[in-house]
N, C-alpha and C. Protein backbone atom coordinates (compact mmCIF):
# COMPACT_ATOMS: atom_id res chain seq x y z
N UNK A 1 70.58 95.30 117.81
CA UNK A 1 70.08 94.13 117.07
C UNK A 1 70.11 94.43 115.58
N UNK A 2 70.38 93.19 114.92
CA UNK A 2 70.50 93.70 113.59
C UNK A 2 69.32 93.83 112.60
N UNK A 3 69.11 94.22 111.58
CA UNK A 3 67.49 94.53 110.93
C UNK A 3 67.71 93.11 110.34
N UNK A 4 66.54 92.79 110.12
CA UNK A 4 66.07 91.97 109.22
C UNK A 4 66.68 92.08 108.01
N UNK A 5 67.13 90.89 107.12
CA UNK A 5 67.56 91.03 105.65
C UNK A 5 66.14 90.92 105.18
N UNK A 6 66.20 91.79 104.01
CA UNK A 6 64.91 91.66 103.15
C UNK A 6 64.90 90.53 102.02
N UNK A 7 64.11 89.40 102.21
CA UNK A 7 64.19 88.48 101.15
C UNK A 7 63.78 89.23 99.69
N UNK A 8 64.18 88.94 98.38
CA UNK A 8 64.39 89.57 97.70
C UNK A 8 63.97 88.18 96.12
N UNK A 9 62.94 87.99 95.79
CA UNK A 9 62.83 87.27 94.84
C UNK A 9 63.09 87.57 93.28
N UNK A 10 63.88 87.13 91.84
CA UNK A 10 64.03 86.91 91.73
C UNK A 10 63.04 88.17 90.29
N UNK A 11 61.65 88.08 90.42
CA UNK A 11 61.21 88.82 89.50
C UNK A 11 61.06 90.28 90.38
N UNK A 12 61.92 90.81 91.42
CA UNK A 12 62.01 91.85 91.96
C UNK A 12 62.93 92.67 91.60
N UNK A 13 64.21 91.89 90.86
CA UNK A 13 65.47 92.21 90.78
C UNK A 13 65.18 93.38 89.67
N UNK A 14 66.28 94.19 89.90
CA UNK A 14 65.95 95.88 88.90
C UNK A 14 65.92 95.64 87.80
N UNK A 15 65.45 96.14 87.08
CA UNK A 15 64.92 96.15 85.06
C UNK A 15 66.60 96.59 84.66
N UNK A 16 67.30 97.07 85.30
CA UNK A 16 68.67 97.60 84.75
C UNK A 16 69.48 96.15 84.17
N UNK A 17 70.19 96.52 83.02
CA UNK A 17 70.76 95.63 82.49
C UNK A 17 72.17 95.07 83.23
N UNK A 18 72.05 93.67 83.36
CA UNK A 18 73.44 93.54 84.71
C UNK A 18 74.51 94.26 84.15
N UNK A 19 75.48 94.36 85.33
CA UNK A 19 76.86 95.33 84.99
C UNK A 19 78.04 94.45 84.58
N UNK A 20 78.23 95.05 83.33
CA UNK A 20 79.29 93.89 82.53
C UNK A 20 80.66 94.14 83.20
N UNK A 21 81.72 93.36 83.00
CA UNK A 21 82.95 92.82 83.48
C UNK A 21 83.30 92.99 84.84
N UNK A 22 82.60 92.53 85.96
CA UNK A 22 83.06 92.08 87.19
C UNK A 22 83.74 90.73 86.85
N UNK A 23 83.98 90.49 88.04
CA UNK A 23 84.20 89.33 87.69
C UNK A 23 84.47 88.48 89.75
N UNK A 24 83.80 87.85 88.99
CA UNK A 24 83.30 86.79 90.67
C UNK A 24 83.91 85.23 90.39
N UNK A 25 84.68 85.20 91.94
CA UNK A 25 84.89 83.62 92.09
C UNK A 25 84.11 82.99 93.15
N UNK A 26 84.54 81.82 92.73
CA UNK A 26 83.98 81.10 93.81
C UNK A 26 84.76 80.41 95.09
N UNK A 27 84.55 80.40 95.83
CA UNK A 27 85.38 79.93 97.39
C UNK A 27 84.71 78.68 97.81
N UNK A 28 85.68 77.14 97.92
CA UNK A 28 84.96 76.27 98.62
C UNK A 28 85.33 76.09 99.58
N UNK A 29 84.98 75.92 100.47
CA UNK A 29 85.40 75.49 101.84
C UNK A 29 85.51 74.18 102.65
N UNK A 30 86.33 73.29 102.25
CA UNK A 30 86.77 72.16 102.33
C UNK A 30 88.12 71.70 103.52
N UNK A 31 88.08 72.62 104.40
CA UNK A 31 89.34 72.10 105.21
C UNK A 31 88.72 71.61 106.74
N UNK A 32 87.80 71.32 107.05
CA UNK A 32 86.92 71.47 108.43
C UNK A 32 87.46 70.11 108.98
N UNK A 33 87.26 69.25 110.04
CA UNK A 33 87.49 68.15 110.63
C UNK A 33 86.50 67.27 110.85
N UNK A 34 85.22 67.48 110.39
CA UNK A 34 84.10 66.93 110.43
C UNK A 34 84.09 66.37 111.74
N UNK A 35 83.75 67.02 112.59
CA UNK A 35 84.14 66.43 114.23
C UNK A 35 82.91 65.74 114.73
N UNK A 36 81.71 66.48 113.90
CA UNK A 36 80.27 65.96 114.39
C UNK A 36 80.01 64.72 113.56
N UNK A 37 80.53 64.65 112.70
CA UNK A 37 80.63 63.11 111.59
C UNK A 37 81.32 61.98 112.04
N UNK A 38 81.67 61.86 113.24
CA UNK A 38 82.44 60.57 113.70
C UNK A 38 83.75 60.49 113.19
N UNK A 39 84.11 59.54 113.12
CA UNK A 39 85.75 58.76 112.45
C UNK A 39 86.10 59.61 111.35
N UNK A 40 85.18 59.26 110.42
CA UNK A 40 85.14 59.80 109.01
C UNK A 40 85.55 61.11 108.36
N UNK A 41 86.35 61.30 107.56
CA UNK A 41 85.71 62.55 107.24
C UNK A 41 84.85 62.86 105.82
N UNK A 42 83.55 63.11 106.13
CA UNK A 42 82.34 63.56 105.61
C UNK A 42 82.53 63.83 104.05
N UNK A 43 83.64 64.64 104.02
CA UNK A 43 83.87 65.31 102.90
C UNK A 43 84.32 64.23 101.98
N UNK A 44 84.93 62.89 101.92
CA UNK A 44 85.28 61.90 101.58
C UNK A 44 84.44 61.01 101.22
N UNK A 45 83.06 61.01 101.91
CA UNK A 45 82.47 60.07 101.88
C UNK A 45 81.31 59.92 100.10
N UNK A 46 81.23 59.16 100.02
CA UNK A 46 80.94 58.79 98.56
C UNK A 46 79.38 59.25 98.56
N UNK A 47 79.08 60.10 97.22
CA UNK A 47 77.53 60.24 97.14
C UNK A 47 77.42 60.62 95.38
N UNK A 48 76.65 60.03 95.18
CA UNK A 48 76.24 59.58 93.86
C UNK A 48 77.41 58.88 93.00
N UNK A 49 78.19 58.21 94.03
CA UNK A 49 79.68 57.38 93.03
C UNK A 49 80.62 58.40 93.33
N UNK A 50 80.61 60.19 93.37
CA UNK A 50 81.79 60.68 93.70
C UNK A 50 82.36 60.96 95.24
N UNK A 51 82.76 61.20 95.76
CA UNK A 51 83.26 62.50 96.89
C UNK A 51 82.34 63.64 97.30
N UNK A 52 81.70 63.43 98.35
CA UNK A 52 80.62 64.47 98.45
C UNK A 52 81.79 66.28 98.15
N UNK A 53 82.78 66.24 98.60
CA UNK A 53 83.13 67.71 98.24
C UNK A 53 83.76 67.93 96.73
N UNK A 54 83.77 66.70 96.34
CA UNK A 54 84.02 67.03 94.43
C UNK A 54 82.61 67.11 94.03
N UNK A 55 81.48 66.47 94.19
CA UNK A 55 79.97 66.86 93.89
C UNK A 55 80.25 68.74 94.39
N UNK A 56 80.20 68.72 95.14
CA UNK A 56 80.54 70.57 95.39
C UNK A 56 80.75 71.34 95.06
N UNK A 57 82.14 71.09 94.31
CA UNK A 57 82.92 71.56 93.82
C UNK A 57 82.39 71.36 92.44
N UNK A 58 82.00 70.48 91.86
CA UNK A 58 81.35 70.28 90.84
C UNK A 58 80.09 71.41 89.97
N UNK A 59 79.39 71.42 91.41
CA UNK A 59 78.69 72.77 91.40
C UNK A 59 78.61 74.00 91.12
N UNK A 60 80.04 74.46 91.93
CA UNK A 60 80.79 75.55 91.65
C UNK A 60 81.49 76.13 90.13
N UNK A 61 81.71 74.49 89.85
CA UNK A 61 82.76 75.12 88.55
C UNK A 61 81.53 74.83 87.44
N UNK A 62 80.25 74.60 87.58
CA UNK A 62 79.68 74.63 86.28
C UNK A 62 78.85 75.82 86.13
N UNK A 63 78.83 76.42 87.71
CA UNK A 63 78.45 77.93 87.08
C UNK A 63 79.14 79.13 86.69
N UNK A 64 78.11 80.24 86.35
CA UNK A 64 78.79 81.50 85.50
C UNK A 64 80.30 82.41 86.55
N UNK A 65 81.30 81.53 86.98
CA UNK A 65 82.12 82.20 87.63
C UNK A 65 83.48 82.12 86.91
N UNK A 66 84.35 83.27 87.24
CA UNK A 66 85.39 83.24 86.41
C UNK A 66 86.49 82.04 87.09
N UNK A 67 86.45 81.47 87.92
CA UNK A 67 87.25 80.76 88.58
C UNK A 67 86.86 80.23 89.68
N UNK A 68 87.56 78.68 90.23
CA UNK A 68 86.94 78.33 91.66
C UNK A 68 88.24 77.93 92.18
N UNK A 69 88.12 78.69 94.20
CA UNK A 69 89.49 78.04 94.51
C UNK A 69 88.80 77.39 95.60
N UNK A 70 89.37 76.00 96.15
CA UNK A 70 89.33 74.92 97.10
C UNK A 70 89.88 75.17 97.92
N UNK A 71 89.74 76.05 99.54
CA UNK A 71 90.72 75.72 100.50
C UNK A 71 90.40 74.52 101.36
N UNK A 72 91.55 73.75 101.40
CA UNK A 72 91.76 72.79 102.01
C UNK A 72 92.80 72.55 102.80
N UNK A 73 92.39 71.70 104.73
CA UNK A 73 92.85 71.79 106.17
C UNK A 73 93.20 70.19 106.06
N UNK A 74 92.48 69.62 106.78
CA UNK A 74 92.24 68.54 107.71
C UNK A 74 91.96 67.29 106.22
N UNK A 75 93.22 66.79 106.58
CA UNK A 75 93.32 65.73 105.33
C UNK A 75 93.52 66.51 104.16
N UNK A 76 94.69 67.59 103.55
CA UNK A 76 94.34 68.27 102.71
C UNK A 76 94.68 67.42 101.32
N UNK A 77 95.72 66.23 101.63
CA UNK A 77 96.18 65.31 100.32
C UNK A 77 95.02 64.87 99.91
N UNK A 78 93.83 64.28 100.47
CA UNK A 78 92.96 63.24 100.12
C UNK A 78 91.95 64.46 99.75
N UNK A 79 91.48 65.09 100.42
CA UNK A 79 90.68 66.82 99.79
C UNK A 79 91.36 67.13 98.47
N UNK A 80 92.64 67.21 98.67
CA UNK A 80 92.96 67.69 97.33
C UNK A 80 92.49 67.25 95.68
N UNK A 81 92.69 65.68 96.12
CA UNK A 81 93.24 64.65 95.03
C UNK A 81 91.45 64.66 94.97
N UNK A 82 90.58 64.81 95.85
CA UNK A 82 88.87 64.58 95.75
C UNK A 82 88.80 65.63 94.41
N UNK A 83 89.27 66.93 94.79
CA UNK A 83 88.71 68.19 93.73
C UNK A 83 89.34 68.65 92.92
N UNK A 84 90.48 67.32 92.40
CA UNK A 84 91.37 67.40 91.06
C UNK A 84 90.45 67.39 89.78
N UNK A 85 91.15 68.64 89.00
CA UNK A 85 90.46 68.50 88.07
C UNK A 85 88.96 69.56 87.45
N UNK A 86 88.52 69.73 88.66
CA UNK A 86 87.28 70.77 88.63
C UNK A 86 87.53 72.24 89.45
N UNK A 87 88.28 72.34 90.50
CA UNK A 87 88.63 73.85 90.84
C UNK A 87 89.44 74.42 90.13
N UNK A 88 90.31 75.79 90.11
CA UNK A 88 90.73 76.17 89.36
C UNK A 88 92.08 76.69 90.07
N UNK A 89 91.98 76.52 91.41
CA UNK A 89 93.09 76.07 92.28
C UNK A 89 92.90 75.62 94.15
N UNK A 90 93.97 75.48 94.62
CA UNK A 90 93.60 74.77 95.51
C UNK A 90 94.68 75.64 96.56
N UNK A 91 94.23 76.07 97.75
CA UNK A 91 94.50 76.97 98.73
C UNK A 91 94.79 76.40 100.32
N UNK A 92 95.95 75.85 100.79
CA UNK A 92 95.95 75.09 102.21
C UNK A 92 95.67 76.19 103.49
N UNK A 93 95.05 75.96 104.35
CA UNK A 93 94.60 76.70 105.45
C UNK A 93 95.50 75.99 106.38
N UNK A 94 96.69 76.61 106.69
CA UNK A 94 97.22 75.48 107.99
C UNK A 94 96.81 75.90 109.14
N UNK A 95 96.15 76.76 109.22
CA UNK A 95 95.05 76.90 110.70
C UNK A 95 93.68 77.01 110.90
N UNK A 96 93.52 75.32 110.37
CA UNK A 96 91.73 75.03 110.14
C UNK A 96 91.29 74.87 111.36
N UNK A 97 92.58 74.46 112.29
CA UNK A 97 91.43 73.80 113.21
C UNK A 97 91.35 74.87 114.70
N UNK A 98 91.62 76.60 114.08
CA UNK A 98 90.69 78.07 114.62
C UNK A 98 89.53 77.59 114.32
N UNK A 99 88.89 76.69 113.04
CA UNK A 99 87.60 77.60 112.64
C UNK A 99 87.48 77.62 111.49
N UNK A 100 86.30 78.24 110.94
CA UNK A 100 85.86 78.46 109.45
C UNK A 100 86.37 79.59 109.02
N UNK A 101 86.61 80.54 110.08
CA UNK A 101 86.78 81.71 109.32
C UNK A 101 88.60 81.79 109.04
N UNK A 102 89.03 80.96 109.78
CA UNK A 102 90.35 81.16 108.28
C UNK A 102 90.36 80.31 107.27
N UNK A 103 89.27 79.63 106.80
CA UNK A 103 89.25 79.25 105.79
C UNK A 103 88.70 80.59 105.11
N UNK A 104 87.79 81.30 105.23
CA UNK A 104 87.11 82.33 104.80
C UNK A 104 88.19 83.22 103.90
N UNK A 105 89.11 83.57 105.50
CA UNK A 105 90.29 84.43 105.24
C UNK A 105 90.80 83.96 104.31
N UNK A 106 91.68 82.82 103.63
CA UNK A 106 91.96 82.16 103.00
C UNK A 106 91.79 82.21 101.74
N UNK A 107 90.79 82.12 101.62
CA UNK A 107 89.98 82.37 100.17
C UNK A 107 89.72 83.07 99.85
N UNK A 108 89.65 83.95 100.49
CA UNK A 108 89.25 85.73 100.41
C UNK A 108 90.72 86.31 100.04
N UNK A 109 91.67 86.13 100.58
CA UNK A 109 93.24 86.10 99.58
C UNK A 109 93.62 85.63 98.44
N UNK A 110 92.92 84.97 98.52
CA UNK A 110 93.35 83.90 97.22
C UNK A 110 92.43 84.41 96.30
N UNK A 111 91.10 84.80 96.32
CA UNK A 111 90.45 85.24 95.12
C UNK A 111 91.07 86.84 94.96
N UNK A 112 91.23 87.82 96.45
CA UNK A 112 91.86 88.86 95.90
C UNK A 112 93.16 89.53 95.06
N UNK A 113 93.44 88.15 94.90
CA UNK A 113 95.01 87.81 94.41
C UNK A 113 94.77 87.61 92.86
N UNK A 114 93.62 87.21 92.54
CA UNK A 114 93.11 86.87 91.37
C UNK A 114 92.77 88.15 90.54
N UNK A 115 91.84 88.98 91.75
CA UNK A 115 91.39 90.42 91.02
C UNK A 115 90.46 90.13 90.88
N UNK A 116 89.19 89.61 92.10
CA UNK A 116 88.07 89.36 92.25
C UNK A 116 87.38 90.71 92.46
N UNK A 117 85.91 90.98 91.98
CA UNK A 117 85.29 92.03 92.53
C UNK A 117 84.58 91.66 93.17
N UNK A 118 84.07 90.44 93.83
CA UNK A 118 83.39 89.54 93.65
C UNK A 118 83.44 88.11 94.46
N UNK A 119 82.80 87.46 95.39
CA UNK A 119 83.56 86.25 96.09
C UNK A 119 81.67 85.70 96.31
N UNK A 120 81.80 84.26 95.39
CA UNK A 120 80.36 83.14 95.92
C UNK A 120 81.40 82.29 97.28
N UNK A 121 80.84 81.80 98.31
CA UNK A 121 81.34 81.07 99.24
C UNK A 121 80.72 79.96 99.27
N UNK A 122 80.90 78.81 99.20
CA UNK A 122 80.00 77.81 99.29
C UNK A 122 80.92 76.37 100.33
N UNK A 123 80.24 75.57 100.95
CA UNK A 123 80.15 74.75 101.57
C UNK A 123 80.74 73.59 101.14
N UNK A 124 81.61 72.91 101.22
CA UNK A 124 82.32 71.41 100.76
C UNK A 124 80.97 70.33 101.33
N UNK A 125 80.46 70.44 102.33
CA UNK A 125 79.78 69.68 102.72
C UNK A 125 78.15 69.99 101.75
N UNK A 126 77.97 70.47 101.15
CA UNK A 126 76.45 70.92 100.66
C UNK A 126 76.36 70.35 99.25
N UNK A 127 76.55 69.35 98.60
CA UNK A 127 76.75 68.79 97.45
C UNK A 127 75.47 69.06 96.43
N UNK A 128 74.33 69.19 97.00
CA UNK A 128 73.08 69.37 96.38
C UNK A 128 72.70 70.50 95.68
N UNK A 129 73.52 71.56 95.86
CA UNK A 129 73.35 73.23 95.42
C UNK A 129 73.76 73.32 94.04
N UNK A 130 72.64 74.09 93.04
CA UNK A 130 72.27 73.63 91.91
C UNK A 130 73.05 74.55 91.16
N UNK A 131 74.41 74.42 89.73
CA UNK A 131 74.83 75.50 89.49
C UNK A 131 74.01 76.81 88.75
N UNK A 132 72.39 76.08 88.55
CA UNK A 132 72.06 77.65 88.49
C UNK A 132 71.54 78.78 89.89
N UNK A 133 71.46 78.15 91.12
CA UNK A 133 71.45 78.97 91.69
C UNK A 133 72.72 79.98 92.60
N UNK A 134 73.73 79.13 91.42
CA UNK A 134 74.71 80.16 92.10
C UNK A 134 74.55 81.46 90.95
N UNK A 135 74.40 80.66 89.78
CA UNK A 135 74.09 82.05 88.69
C UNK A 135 73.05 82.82 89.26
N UNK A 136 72.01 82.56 90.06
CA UNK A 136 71.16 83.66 90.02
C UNK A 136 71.78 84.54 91.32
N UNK A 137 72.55 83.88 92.01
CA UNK A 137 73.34 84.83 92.85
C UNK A 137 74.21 86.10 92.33
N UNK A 138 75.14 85.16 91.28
CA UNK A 138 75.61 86.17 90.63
C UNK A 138 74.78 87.44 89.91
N UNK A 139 73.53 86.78 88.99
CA UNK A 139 72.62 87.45 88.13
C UNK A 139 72.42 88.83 89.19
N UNK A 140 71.93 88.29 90.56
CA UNK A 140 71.57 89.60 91.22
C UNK A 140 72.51 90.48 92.03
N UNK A 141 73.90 89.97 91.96
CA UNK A 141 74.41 91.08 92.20
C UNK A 141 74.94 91.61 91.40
N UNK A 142 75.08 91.82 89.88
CA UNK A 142 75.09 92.32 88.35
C UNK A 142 74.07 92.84 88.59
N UNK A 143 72.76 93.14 89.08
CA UNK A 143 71.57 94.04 88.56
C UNK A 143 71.31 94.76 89.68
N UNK A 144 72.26 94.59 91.31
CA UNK A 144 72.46 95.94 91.98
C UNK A 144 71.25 95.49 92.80
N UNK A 145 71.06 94.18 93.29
CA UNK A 145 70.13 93.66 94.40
C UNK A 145 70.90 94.07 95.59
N UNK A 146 72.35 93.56 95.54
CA UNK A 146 72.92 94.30 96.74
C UNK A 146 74.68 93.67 96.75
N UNK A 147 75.12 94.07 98.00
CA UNK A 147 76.61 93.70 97.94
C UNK A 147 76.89 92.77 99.17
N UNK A 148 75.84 92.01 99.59
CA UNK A 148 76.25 90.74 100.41
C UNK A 148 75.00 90.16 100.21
N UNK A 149 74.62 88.69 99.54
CA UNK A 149 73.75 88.40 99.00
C UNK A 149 73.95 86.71 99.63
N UNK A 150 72.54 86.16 99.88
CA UNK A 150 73.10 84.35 100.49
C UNK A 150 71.73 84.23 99.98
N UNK A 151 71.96 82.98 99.54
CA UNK A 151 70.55 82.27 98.99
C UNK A 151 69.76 81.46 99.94
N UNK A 152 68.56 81.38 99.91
CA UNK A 152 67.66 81.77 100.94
C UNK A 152 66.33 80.04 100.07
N UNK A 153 65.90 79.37 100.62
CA UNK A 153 64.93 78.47 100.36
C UNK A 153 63.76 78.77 101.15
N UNK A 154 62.37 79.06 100.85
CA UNK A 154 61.37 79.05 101.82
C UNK A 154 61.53 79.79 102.93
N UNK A 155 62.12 81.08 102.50
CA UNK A 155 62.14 82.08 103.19
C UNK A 155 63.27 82.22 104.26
N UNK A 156 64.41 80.69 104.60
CA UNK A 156 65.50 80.24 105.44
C UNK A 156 66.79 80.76 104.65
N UNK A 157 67.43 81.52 105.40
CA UNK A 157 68.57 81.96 104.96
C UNK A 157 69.70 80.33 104.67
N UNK A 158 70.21 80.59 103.29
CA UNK A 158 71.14 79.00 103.57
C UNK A 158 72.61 80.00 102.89
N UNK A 159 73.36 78.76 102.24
CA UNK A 159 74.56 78.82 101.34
C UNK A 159 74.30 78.68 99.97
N UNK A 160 74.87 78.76 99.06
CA UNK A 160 76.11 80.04 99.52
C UNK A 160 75.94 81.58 99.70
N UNK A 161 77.04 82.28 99.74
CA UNK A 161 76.63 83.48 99.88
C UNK A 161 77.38 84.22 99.19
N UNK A 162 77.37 85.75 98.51
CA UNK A 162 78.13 86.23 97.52
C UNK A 162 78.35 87.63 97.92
N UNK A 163 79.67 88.15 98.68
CA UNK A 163 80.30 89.04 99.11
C UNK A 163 80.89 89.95 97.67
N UNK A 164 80.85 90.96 97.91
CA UNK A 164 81.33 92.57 96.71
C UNK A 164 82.37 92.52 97.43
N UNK A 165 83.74 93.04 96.53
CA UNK A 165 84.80 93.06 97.34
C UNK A 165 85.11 93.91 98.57
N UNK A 166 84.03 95.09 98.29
CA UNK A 166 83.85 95.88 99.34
C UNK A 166 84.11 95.57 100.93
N UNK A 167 84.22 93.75 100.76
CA UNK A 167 83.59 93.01 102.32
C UNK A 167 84.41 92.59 102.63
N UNK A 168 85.81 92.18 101.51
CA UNK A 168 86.56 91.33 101.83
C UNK A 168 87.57 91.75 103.22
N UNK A 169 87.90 93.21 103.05
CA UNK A 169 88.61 93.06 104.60
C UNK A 169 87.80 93.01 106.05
N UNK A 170 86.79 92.82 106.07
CA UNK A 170 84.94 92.31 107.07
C UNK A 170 85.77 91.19 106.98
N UNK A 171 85.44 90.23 105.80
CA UNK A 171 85.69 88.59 106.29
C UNK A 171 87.05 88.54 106.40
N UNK A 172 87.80 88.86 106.26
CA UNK A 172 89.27 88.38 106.51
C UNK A 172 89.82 88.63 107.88
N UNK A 173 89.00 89.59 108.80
CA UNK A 173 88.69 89.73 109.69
C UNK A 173 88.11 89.24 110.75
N UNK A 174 87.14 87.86 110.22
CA UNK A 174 86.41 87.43 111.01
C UNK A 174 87.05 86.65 112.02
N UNK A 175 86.82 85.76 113.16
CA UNK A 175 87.73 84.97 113.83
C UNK A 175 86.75 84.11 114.29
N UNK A 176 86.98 82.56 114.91
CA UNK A 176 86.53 82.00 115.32
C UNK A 176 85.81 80.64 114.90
N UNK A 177 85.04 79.93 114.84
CA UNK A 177 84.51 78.95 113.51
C UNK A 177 82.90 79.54 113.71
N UNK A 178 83.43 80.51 112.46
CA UNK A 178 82.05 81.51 111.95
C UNK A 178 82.64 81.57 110.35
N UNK A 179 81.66 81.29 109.74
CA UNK A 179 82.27 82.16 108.34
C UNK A 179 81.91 83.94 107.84
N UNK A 180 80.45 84.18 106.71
CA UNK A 180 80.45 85.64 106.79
C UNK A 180 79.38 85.91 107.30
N UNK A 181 78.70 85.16 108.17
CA UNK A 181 77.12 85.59 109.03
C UNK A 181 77.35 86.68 109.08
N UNK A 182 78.27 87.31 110.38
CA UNK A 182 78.04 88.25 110.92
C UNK A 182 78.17 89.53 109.94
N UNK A 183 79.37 89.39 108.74
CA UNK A 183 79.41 90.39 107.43
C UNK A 183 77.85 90.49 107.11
N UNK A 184 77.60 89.78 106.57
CA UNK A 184 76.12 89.46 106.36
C UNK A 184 75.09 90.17 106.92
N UNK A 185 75.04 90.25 107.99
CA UNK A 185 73.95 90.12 108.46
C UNK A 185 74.00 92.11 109.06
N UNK A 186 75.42 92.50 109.00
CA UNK A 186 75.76 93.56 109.10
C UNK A 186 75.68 94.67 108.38
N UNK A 187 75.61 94.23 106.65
CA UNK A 187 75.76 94.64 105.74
C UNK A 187 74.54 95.50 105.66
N UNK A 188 74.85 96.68 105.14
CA UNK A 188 74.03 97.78 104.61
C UNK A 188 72.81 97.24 103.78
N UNK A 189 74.13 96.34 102.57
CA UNK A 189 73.72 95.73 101.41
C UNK A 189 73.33 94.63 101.46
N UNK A 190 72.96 94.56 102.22
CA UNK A 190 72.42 92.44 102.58
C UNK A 190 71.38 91.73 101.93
N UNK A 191 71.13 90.97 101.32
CA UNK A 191 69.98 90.83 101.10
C UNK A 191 69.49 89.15 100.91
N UNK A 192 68.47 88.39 101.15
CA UNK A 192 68.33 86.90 101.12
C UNK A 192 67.95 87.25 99.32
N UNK A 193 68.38 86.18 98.80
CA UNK A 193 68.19 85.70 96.96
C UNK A 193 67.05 84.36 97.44
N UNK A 194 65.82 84.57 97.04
CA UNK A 194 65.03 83.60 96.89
C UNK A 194 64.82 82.64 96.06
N UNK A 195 65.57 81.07 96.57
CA UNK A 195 65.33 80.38 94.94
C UNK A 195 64.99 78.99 94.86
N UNK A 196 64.52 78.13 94.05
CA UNK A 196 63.69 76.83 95.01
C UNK A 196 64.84 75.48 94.55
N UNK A 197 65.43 75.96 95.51
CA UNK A 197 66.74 74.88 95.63
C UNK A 197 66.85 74.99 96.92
N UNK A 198 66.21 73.52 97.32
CA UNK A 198 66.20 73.26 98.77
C UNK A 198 68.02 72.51 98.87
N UNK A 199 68.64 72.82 97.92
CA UNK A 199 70.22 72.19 98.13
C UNK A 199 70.87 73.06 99.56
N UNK A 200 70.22 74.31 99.19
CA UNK A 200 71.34 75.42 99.56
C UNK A 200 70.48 75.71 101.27
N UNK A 201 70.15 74.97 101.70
CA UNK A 201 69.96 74.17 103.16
C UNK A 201 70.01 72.98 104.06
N UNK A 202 70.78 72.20 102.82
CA UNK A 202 71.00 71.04 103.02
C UNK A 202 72.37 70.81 103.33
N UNK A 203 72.83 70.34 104.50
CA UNK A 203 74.54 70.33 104.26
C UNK A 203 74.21 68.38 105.36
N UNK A 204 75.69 68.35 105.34
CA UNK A 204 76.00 66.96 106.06
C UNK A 204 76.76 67.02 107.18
N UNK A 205 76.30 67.16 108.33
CA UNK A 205 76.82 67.20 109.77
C UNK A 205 77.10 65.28 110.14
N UNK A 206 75.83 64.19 109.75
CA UNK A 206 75.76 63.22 110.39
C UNK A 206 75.97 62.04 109.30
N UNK A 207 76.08 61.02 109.08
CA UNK A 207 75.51 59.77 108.14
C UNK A 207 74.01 60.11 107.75
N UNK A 208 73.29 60.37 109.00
CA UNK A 208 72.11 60.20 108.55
C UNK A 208 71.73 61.23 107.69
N UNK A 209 72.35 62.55 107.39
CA UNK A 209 72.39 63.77 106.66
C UNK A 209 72.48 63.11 105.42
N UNK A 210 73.36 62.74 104.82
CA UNK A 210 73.99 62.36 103.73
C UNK A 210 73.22 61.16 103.03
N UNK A 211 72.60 60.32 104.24
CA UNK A 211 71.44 59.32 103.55
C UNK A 211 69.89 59.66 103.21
N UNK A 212 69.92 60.94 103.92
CA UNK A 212 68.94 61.83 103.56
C UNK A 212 68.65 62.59 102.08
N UNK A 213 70.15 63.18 101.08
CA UNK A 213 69.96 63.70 100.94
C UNK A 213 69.64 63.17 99.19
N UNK A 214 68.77 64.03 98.51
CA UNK A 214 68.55 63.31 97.41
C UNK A 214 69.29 63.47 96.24
């Protein structure tokens, strides 16, 4: 059984000054079939006037990361043309419909191709996740909180999550429609980032998700 991750708040993080020039991207994950969403696909569907996975993506690119790449499956023209403009490139998975984890794989190439030390993963479907709590993701793995890090609300492990490259051949590895739980949860270095952004538990499986969310 695996240990417990230690939640890890925020005025815990080490007095050491973060470690300058890593450099971390971000991974969205946008190719899924939204199978539990009916007809639709989810990722399309309009929330606050945009594209719930350009709100996402939106997210991504306004925090402290050196780059964001979009992999995109299932409808990848209309995904694409959603997150024109705000990623920093865009990555096709032509075998989305294994699973999440070759989207994982996917992106995990594509940022190592970049010369990532560094990989945030975040959710196409989770539009609500605030770009400073991806900075404080980053913030704490610059100050050596740990080397597989997922942000955590009210003590609930959520998204995204921020892999050291150390992990990347773990997730590229993974199989099945899993993304890096099991890296995660495996990791030496694991740790929940405590932060009060109930975004980063919020995702959209249903209509009623999405009319839920604020």
């Amino acid at each position: 059984m695996d240990e417990p991750i230690p939640l890890v708040r925020p005025a815990e993080f080490p007095d050491a000054a973060p470690e300058e020039g890593a450099s971390v991207w971000g991974v969205l994950l946008a190719a899924g079939t939204s199978s539990r969403y009916g007809d639709r696909n989810k990722l399309l569907e309009r929330f606050d006037g945009e594209p719930l996975v350009r709100r996402a993506a939106e997210s991504l690119a306004a925090a402290p990361l050196d780059g964001v790449v979009a992999v995109v499956g299932h409808q990848s023209s209309a995904v694409r043309d959603a997150v024109d403009g705000v990623v920093s490139d865009v990555c096709a998975n032509e075998e989305y419909e294994r699973g999440q984890s070759m989207s994982v794989r996917t992106g995990v190439e594509a940022v190592r191709d970049h010369g990532a030390d560094a990989v945030v993963v975040a959710l196409g479907d989770m539009p609500t996740v605030r770009p400073a709590t991806v900075g404080l993701l980053v913030d704490a793995y610059e100050r050596g909180v740990g080397t597989a890090l997922a942000a955590a609300y009210e003590g609930r492990r959520g998204n995204p999550v921020l892999f050291d490259a150390r992990h990347f051949d773990a997730l590229a590895a993974v199989d099945g429609d899993v993304g890096g739980r099991g890296v995660l949860l495996a990791s030496a270095g694991g740790a929940l980032v405590a932060t009060d952004d109930p975004g980063v538990v919020r995702d959209v499986d249903a209509p009623s998700d999405l009319d839920a969310l604020e």
